[in-house]
PDB file of N, CA and C in Angstrom:
ATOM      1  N   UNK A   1     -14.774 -16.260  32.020  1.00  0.00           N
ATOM      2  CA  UNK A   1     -13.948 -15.463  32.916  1.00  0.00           C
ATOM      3  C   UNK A   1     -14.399 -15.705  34.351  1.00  0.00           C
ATOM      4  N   UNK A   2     -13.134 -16.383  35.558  1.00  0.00           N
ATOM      5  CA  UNK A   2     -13.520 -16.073  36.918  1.00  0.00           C
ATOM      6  C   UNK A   2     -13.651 -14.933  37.360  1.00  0.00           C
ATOM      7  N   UNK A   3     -14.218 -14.472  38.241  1.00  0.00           N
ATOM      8  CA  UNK A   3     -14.666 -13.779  39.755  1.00  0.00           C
ATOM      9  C   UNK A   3     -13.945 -13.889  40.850  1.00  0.00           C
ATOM     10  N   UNK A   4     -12.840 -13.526  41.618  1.00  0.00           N
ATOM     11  CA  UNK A   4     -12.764 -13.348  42.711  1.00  0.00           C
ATOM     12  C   UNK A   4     -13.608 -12.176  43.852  1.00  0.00           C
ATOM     13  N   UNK A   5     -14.238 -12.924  44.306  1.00  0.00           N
ATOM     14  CA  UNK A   5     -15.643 -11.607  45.360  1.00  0.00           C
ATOM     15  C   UNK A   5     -15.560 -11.418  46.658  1.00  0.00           C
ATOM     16  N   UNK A   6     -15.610 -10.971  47.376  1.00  0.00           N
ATOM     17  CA  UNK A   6     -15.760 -10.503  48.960  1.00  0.00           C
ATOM     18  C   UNK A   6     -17.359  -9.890  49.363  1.00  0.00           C
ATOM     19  N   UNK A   7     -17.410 -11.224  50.005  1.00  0.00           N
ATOM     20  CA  UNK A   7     -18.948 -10.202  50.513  1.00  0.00           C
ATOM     21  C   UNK A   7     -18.946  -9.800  51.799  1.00  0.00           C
ATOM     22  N   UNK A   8     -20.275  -9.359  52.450  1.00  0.00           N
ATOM     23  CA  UNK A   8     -19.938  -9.038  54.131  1.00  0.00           C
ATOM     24  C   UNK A   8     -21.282  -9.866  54.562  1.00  0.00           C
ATOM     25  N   UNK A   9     -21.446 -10.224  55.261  1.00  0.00           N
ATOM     26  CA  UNK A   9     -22.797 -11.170  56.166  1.00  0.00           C
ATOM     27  C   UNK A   9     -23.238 -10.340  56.853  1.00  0.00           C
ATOM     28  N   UNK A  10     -24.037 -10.938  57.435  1.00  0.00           N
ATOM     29  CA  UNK A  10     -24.583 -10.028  58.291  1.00  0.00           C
ATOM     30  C   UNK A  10     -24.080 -10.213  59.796  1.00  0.00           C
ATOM     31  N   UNK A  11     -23.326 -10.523  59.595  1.00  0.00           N
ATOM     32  CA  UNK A  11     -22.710 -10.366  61.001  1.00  0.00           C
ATOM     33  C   UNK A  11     -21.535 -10.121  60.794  1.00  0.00           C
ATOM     34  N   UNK A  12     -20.890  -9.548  59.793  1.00  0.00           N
ATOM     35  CA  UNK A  12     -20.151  -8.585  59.875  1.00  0.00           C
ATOM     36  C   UNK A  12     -18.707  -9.394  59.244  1.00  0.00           C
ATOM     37  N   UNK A  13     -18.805 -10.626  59.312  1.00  0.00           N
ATOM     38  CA  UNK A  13     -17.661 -11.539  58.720  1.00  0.00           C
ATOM     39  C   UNK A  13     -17.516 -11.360  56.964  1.00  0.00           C
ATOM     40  N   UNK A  14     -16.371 -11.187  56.727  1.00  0.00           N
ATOM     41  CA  UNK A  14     -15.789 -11.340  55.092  1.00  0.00           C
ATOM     42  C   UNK A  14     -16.003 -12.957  55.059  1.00  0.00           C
ATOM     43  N   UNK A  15     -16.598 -13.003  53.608  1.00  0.00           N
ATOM     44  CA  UNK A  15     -16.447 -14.134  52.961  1.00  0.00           C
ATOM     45  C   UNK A  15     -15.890 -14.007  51.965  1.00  0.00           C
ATOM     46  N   UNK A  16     -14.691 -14.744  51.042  1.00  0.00           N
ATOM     47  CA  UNK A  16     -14.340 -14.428  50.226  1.00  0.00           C
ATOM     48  C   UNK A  16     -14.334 -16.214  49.186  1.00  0.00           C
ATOM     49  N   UNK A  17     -14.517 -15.993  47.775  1.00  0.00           N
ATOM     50  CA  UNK A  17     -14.409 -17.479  46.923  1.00  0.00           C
ATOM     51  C   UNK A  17     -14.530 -17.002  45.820  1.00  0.00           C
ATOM     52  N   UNK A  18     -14.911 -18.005  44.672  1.00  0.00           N
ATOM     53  CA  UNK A  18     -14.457 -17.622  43.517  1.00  0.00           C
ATOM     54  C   UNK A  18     -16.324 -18.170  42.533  1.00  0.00           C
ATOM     55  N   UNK A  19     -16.303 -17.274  41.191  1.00  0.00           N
ATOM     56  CA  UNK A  19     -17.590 -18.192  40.262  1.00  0.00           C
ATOM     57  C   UNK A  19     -17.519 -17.958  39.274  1.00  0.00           C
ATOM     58  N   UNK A  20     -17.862 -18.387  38.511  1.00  0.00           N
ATOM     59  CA  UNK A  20     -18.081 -17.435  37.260  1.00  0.00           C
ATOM     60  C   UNK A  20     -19.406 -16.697  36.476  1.00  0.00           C
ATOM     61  N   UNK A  21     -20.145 -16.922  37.391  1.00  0.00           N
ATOM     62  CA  UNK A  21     -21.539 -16.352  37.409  1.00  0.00           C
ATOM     63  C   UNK A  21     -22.177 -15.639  38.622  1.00  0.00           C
ATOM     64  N   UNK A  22     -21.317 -14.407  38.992  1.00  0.00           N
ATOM     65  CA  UNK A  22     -21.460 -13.625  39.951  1.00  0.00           C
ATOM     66  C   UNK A  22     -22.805 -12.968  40.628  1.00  0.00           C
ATOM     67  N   UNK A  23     -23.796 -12.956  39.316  1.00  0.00           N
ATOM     68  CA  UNK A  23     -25.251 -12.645  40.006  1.00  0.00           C
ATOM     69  C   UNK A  23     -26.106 -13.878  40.324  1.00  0.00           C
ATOM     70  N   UNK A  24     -25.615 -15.070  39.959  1.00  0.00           N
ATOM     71  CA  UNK A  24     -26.218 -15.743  40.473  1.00  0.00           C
ATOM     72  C   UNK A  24     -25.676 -16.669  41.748  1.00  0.00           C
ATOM     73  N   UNK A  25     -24.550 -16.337  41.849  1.00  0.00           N
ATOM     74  CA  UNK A  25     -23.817 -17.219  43.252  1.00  0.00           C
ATOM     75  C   UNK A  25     -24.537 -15.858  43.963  1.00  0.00           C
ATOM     76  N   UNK A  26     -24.266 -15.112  44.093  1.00  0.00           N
ATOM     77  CA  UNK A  26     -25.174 -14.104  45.374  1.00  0.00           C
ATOM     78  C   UNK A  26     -26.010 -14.173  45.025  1.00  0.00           C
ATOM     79  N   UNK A  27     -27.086 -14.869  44.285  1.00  0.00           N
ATOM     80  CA  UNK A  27     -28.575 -15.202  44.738  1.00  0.00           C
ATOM     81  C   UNK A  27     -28.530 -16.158  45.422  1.00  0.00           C
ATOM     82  N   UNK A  28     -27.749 -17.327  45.131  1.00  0.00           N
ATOM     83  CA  UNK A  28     -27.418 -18.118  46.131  1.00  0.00           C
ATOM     84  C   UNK A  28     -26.996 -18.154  47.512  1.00  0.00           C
ATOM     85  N   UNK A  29     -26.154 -17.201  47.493  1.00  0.00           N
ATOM     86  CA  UNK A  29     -25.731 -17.155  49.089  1.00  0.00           C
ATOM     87  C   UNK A  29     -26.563 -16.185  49.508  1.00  0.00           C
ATOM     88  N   UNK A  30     -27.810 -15.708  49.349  1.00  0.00           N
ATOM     89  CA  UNK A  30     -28.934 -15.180  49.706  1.00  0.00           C
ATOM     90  C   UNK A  30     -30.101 -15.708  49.807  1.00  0.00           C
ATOM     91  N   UNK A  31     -30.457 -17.219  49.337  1.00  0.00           N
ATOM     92  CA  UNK A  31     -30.964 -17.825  49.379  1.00  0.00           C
ATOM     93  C   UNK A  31     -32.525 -17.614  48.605  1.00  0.00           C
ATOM     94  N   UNK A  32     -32.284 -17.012  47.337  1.00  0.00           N
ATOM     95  CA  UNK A  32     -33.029 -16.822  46.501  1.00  0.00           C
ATOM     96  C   UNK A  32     -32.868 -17.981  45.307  1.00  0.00           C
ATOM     97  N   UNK A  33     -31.928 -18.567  45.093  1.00  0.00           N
ATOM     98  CA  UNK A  33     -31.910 -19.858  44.278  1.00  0.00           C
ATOM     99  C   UNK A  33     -31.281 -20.935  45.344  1.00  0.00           C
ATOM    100  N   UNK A  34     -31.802 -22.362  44.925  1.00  0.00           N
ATOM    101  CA  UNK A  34     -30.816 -23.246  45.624  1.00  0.00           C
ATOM    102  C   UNK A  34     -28.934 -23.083  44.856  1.00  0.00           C
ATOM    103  N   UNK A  35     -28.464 -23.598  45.850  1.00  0.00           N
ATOM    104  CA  UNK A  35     -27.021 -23.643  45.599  1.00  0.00           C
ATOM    105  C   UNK A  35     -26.044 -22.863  46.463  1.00  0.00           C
ATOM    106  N   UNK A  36     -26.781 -22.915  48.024  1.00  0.00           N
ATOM    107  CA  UNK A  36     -26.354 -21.968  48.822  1.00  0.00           C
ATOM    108  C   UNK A  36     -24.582 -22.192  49.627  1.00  0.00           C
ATOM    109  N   UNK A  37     -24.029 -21.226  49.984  1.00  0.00           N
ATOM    110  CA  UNK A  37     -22.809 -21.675  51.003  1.00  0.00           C
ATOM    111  C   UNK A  37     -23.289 -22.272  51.965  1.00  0.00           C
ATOM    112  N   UNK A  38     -22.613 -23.275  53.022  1.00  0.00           N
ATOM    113  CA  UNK A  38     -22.822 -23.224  53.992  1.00  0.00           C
ATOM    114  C   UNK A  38     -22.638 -22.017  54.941  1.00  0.00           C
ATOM    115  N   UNK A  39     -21.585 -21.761  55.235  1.00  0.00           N
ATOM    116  CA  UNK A  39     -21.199 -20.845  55.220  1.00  0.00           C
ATOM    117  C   UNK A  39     -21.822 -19.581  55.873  1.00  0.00           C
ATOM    118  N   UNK A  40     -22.797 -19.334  54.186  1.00  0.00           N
ATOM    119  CA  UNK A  40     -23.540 -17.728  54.576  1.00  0.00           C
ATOM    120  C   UNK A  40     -24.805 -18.330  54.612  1.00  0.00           C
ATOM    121  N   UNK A  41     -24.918 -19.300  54.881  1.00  0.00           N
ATOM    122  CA  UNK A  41     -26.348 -19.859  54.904  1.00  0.00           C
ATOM    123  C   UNK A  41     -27.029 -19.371  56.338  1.00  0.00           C
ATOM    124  N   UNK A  42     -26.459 -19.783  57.483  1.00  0.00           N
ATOM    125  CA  UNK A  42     -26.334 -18.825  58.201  1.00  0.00           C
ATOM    126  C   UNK A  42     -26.498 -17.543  58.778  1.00  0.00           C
ATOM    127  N   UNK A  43     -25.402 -16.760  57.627  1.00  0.00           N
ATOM    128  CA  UNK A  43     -25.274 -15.279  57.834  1.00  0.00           C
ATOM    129  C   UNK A  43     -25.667 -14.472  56.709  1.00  0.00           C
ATOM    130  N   UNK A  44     -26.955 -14.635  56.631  1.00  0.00           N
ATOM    131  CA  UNK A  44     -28.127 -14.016  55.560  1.00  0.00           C
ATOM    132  C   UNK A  44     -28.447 -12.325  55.921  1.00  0.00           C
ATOM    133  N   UNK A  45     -28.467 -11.807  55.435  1.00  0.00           N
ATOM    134  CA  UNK A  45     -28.376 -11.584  53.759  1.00  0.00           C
ATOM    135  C   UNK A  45     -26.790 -11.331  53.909  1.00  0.00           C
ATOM    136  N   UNK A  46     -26.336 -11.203  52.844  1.00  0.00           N
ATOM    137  CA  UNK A  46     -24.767 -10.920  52.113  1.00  0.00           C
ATOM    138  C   UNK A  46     -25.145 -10.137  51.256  1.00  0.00           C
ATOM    139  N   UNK A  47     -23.929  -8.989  51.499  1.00  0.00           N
ATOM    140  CA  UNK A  47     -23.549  -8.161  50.348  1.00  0.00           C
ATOM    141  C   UNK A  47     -22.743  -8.299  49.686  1.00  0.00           C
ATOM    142  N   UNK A  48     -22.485  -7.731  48.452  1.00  0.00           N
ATOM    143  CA  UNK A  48     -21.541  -8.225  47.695  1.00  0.00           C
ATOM    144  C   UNK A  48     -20.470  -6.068  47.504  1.00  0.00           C
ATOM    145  N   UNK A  49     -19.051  -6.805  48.361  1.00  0.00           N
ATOM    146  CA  UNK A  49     -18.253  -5.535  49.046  1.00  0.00           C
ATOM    147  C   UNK A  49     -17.267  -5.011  47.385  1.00  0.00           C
ATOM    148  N   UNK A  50     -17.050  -6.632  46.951  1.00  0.00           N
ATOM    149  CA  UNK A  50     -15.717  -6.798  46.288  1.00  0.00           C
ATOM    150  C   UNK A  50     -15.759  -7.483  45.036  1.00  0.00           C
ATOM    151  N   UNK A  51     -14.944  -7.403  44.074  1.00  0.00           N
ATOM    152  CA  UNK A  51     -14.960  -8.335  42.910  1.00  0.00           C
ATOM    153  C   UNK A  51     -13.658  -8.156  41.829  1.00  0.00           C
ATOM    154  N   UNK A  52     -13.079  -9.241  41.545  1.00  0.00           N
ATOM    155  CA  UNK A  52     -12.128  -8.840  40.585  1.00  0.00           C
ATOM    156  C   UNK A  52     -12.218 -10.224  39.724  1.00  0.00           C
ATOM    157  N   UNK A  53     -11.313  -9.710  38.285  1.00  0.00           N
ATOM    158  CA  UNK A  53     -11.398 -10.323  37.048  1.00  0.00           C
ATOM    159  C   UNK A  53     -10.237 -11.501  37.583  1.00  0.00           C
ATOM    160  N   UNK A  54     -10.457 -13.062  36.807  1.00  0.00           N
ATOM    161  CA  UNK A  54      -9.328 -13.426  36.775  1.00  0.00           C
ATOM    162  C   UNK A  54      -9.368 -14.329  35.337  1.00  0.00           C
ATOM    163  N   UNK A  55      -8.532 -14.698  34.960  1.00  0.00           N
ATOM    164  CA  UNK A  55      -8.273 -15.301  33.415  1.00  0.00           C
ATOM    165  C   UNK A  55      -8.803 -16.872  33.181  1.00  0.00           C
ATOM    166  N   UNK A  56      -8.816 -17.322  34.396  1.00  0.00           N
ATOM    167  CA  UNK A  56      -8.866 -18.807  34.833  1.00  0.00           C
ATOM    168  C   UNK A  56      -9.076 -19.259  35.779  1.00  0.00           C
ATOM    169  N   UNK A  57      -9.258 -20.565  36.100  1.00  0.00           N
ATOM    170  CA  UNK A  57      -9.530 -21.015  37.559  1.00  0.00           C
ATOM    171  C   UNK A  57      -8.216 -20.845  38.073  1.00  0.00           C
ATOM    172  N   UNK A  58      -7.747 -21.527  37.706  1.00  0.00           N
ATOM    173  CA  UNK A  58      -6.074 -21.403  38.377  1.00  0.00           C
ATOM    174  C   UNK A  58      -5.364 -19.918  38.846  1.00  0.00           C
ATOM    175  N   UNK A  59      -6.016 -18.894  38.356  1.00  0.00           N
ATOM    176  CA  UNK A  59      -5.666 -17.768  39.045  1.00  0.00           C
ATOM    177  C   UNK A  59      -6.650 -17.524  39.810  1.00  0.00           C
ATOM    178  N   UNK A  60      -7.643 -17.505  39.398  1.00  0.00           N
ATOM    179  CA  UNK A  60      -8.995 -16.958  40.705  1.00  0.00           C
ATOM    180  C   UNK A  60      -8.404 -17.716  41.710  1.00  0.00           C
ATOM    181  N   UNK A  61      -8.514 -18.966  41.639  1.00  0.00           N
ATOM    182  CA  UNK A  61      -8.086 -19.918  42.847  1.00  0.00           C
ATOM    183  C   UNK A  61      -7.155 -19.595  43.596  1.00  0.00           C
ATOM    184  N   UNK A  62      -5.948 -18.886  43.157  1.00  0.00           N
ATOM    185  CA  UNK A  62      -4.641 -18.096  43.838  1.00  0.00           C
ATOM    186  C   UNK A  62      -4.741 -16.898  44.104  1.00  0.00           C
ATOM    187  N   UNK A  63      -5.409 -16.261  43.753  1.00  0.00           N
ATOM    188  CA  UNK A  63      -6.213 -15.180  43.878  1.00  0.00           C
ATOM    189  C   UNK A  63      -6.793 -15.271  45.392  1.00  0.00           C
ATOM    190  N   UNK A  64      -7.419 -15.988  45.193  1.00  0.00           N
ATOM    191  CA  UNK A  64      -8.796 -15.858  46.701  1.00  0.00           C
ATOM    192  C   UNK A  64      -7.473 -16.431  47.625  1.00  0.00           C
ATOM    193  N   UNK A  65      -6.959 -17.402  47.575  1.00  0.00           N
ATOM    194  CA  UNK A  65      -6.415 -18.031  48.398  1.00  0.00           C
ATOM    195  C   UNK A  65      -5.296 -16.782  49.083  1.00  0.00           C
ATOM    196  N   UNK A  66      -4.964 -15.709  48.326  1.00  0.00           N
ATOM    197  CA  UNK A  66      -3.784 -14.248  48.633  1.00  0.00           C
ATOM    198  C   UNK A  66      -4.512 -13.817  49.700  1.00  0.00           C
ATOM    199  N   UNK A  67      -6.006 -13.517  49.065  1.00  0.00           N
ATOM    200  CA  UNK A  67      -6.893 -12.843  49.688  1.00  0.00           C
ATOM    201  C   UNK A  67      -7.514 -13.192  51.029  1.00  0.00           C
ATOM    202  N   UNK A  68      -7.706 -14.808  51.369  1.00  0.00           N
ATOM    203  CA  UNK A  68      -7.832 -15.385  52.488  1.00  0.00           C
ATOM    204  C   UNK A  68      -6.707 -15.027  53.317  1.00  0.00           C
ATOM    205  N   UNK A  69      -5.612 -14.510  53.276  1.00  0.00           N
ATOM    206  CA  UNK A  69      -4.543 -15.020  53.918  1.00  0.00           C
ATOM    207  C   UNK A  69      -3.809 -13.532  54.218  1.00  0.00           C
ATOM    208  N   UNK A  70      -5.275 -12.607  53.883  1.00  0.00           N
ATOM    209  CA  UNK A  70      -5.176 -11.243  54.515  1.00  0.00           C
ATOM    210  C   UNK A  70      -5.548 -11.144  55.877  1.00  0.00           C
ATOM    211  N   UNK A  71      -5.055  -9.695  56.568  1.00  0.00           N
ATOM    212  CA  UNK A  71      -5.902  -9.217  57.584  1.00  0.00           C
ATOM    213  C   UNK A  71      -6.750  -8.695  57.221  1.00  0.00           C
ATOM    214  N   UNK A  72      -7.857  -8.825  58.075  1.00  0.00           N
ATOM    215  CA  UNK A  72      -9.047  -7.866  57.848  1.00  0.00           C
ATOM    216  C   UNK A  72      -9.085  -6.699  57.326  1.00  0.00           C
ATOM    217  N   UNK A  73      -7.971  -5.899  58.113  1.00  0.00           N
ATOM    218  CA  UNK A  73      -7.619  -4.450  57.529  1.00  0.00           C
ATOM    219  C   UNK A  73      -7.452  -4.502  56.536  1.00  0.00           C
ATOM    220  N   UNK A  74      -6.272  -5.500  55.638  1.00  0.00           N
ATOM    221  CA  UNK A  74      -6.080  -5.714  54.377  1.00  0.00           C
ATOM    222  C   UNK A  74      -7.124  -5.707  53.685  1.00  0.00           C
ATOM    223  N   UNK A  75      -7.686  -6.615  53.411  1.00  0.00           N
ATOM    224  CA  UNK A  75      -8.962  -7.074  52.838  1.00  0.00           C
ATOM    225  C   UNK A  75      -9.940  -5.798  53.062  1.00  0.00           C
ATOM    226  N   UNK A  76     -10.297  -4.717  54.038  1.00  0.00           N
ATOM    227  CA  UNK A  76     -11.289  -3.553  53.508  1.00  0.00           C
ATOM    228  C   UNK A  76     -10.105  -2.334  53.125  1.00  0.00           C
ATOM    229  N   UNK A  77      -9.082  -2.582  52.785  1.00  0.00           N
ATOM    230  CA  UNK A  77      -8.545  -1.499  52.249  1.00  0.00           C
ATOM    231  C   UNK A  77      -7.966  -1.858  50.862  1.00  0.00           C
ATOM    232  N   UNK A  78      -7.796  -3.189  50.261  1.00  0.00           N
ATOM    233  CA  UNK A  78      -8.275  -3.708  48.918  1.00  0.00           C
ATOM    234  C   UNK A  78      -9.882  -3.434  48.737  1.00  0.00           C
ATOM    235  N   UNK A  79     -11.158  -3.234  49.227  1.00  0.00           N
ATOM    236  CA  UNK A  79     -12.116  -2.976  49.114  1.00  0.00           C
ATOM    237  C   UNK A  79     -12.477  -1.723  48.767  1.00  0.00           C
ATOM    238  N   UNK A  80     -11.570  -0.734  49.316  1.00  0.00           N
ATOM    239  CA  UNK A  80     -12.064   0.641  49.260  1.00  0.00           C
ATOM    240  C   UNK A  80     -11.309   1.172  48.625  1.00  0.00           C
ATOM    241  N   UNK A  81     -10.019   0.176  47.903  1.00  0.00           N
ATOM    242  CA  UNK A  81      -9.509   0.982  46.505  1.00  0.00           C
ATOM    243  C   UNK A  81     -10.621   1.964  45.574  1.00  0.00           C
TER     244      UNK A  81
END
């Protein structure tokens, strides 16, 4: 099963992508295992805001891509459902 996730950086930017091993991609983009984003490599530490189920890659993938293509507002008020 995919993951669609939203985290926050530390500087305050949404990141949003897809895994299927959710505690360990945020060890990663925390830089507690190799396999980091570029990205949040950067913008250390990350929280993890957001997360939803998807059936497949092919939906996570359309999924995140909805979700990229929010406003900000959007995206923390899908968060605080």
């Amino acid at each position: 099963m995919y993951k669609v996730y939203i985290l926050r950086c530390s500087d305050n930017t949404l990141y949003t992508w897809i895994t299927i091993d959710l505690k360990k991609r945020l060890a990663q983009h925390n830089w507690e295992i190799l396999g980091w984003a570029k990205y949040t490599k950067a913008r250390q530490p990350v929280e993890l805001l957001y997360s939803e189920d998807a059936e497949n890659r092919s939906k996570a993938t359309k999924r995140e891509c909805e979700i990229k293509k929010m406003k900000r507002k959007d995206k923390l008020r899908l968060i605080n459902k």
